[in-house]
N, C-alpha and C. Protein backbone atom coordinates (compact mmCIF):
# COMPACT_ATOMS: atom_id res chain seq x y z
N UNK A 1 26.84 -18.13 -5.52
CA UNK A 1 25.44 -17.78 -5.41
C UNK A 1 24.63 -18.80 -6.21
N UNK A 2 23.61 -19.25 -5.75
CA UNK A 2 22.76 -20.13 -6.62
C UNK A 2 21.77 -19.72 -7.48
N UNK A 3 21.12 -20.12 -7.49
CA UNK A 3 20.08 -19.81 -8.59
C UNK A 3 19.03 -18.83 -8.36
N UNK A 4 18.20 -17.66 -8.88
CA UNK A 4 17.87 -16.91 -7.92
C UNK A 4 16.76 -17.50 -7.73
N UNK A 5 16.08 -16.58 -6.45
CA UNK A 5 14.79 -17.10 -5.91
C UNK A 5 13.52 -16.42 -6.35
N UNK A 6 12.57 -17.28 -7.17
CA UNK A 6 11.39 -17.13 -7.52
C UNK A 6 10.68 -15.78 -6.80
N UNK A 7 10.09 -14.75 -7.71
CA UNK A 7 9.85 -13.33 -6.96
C UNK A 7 8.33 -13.65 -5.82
N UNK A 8 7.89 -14.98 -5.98
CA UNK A 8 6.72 -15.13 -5.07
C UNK A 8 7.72 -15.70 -3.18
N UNK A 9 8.65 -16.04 -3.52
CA UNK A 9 9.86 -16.15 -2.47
C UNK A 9 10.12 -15.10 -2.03
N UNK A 10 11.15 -14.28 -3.24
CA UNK A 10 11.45 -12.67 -2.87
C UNK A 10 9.92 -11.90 -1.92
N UNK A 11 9.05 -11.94 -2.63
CA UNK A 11 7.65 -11.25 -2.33
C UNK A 11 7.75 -11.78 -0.44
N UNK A 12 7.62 -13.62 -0.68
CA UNK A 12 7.20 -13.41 1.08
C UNK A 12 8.21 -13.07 2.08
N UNK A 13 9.55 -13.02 1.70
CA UNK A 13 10.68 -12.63 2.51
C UNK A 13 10.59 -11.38 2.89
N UNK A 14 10.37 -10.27 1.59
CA UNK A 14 9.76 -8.56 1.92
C UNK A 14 9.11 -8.42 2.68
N UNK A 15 7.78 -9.31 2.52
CA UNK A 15 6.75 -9.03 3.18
C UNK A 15 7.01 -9.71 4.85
N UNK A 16 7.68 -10.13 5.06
CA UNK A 16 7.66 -10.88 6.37
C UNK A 16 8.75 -10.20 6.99
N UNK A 17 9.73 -9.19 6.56
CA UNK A 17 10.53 -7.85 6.73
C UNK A 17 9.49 -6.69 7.33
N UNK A 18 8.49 -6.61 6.61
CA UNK A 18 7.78 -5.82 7.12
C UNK A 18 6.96 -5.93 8.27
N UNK A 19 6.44 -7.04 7.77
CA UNK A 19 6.04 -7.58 9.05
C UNK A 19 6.20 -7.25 10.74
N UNK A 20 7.59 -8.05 10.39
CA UNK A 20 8.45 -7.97 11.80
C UNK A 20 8.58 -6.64 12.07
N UNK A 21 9.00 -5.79 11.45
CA UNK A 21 9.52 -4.26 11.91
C UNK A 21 7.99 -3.67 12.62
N UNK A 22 7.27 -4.14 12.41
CA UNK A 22 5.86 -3.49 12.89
C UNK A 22 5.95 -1.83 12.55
N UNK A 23 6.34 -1.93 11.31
CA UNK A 23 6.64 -0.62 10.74
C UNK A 23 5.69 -0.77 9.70
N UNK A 24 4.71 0.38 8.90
CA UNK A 24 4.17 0.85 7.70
C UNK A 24 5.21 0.92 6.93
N UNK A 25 6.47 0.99 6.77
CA UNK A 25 7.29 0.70 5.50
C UNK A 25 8.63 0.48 6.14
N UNK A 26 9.47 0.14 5.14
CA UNK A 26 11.47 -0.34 5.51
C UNK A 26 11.90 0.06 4.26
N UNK A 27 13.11 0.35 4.94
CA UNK A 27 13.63 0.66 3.07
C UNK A 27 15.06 -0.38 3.73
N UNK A 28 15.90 -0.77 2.40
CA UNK A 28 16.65 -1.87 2.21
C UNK A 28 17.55 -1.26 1.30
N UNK A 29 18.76 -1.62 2.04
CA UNK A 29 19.97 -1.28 1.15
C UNK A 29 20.00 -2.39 -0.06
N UNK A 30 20.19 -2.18 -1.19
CA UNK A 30 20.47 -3.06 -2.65
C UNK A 30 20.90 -3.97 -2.10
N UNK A 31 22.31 -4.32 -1.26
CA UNK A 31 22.93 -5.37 -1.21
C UNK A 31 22.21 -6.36 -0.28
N UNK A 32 21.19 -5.90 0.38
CA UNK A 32 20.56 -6.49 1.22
C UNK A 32 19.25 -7.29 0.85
N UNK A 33 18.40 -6.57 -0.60
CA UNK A 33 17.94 -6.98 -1.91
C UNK A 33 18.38 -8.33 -2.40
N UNK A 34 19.59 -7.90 -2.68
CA UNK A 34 20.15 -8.83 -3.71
C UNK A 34 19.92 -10.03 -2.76
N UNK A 35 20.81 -10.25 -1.70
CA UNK A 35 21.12 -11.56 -0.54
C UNK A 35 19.50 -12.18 -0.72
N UNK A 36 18.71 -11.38 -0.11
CA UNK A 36 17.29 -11.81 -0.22
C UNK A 36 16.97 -12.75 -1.50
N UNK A 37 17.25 -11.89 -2.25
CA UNK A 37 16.52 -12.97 -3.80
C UNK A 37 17.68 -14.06 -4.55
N UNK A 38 18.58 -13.87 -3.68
CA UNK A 38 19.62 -14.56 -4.57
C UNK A 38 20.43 -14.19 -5.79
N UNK A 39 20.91 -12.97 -6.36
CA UNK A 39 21.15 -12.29 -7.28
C UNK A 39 21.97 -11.34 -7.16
N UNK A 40 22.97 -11.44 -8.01
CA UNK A 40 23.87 -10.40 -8.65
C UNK A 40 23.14 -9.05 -9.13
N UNK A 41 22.15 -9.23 -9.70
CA UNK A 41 22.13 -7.95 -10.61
C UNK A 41 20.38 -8.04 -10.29
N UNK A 42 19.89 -7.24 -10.63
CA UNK A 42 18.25 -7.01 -10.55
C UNK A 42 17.46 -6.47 -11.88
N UNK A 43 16.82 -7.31 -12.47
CA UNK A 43 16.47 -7.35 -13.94
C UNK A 43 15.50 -6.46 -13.78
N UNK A 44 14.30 -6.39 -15.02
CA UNK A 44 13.92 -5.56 -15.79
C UNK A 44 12.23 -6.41 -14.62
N UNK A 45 12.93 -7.48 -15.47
CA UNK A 45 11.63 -8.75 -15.20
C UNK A 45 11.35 -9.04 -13.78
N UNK A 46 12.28 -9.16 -12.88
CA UNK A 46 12.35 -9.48 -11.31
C UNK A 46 11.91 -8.35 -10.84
N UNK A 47 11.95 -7.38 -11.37
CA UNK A 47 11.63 -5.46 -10.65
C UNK A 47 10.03 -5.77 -10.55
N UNK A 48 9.24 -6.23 -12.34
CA UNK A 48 7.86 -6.33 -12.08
C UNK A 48 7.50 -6.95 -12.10
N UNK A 49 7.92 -8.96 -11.30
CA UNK A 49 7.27 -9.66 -11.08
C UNK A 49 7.20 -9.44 -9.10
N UNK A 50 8.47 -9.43 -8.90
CA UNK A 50 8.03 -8.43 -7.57
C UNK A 50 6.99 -7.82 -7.15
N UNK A 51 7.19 -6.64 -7.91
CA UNK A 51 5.99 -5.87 -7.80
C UNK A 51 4.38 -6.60 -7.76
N UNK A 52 4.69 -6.86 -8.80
CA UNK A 52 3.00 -7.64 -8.93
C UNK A 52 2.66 -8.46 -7.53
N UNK A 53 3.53 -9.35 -7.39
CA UNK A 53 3.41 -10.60 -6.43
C UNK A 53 3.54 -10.09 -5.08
N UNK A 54 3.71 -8.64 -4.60
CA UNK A 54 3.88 -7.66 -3.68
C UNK A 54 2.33 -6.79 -3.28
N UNK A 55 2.28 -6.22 -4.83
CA UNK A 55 0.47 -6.19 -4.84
C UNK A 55 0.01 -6.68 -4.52
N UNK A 56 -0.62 -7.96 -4.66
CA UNK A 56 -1.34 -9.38 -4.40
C UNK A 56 -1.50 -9.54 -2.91
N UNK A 57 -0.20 -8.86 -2.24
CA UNK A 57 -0.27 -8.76 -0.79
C UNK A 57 -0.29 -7.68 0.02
N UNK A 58 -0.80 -6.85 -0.92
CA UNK A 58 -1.21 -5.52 -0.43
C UNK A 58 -0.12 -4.65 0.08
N UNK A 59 1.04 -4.80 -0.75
CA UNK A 59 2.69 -4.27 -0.43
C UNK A 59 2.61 -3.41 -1.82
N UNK A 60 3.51 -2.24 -1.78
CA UNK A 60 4.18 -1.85 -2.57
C UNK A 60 5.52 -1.94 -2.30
N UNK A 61 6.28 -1.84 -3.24
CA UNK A 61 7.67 -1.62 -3.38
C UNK A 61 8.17 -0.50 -4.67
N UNK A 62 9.45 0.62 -4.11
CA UNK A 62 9.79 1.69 -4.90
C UNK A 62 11.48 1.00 -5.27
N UNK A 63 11.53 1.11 -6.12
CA UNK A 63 13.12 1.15 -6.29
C UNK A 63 14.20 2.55 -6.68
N UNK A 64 15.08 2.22 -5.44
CA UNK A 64 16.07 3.56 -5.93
C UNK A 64 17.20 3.43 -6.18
N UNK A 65 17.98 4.37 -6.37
CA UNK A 65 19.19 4.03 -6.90
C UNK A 65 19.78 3.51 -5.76
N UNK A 66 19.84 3.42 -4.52
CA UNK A 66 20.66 3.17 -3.35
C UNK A 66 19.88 2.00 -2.40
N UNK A 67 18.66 2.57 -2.46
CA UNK A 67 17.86 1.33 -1.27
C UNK A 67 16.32 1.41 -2.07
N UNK A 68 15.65 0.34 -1.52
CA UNK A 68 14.60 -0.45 -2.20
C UNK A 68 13.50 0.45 -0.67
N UNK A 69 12.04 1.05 -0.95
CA UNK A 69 11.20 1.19 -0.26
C UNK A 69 10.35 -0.04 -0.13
N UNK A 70 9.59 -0.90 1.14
CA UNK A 70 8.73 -1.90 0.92
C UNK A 70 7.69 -1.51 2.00
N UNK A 71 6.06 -0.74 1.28
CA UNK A 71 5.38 -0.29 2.62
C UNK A 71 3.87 -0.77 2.45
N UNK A 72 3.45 -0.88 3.54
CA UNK A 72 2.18 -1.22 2.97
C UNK A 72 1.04 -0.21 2.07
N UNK A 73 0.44 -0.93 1.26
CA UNK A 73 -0.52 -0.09 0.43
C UNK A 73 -1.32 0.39 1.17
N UNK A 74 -1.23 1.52 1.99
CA UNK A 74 -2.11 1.98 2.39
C UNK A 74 -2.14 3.42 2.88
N UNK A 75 -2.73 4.48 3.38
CA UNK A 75 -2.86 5.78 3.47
C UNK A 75 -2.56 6.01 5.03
N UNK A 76 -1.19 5.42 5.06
CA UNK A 76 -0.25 5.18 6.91
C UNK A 76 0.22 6.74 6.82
N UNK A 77 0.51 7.88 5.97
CA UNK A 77 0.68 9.28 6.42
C UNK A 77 0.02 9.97 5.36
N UNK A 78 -1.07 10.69 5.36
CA UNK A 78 -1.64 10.83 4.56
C UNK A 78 -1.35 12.76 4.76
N UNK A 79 -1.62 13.46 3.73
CA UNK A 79 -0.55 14.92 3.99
C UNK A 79 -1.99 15.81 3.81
N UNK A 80 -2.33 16.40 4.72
CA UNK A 80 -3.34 17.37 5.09
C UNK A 80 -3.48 18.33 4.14
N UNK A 81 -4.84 18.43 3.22
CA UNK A 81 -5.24 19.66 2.48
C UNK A 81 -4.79 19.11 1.38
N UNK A 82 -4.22 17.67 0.85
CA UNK A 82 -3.33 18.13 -0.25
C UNK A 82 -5.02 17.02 -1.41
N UNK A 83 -5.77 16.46 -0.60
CA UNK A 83 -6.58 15.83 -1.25
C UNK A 83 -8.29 16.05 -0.52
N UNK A 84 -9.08 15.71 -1.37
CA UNK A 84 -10.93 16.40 -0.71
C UNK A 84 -11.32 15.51 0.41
């Protein structure tokens, strides 16, 4: 494995995942994570430079113990009665 890939890399690879699916969100198995960014393990630091550089493009991302959520920031199912 080489060196990993800069999270503004990681960021447009997510985002261009989403993209394509013409889906409001994907979720991603870890190992499928990792391949993406280049990495063994997933730091502290790569979790919230991600994030940030994900924001910026109007993405969120959740991390779980099993698969990674990547959806757009936006109110795509919004749950009736639960807000004014």
């Amino acid at each position: 494995m080489s060196q990993p890939k800069e999270s503004a890399l990681v960021a447009q690879a997510l985002q261009s995942i989403l993209e394509k699916s013409g889906q409001n969100c994907v979720t991603l198995p870890w190992a499928d994570v990792y391949a993406i960014a280049d990495r063994k393990h997933w730091t502290d630091k790569a979790h919230e430079e991600t994030r940030y550089e994900l924001h910026d493009r109007g993405i969120t991302i959740g991390y779980g113990k099993h698969f990674v959520i990547v959806a757009k920031d936006e109110d795509f199912a919004p749950l009736k009665g639960a807000s004014a």
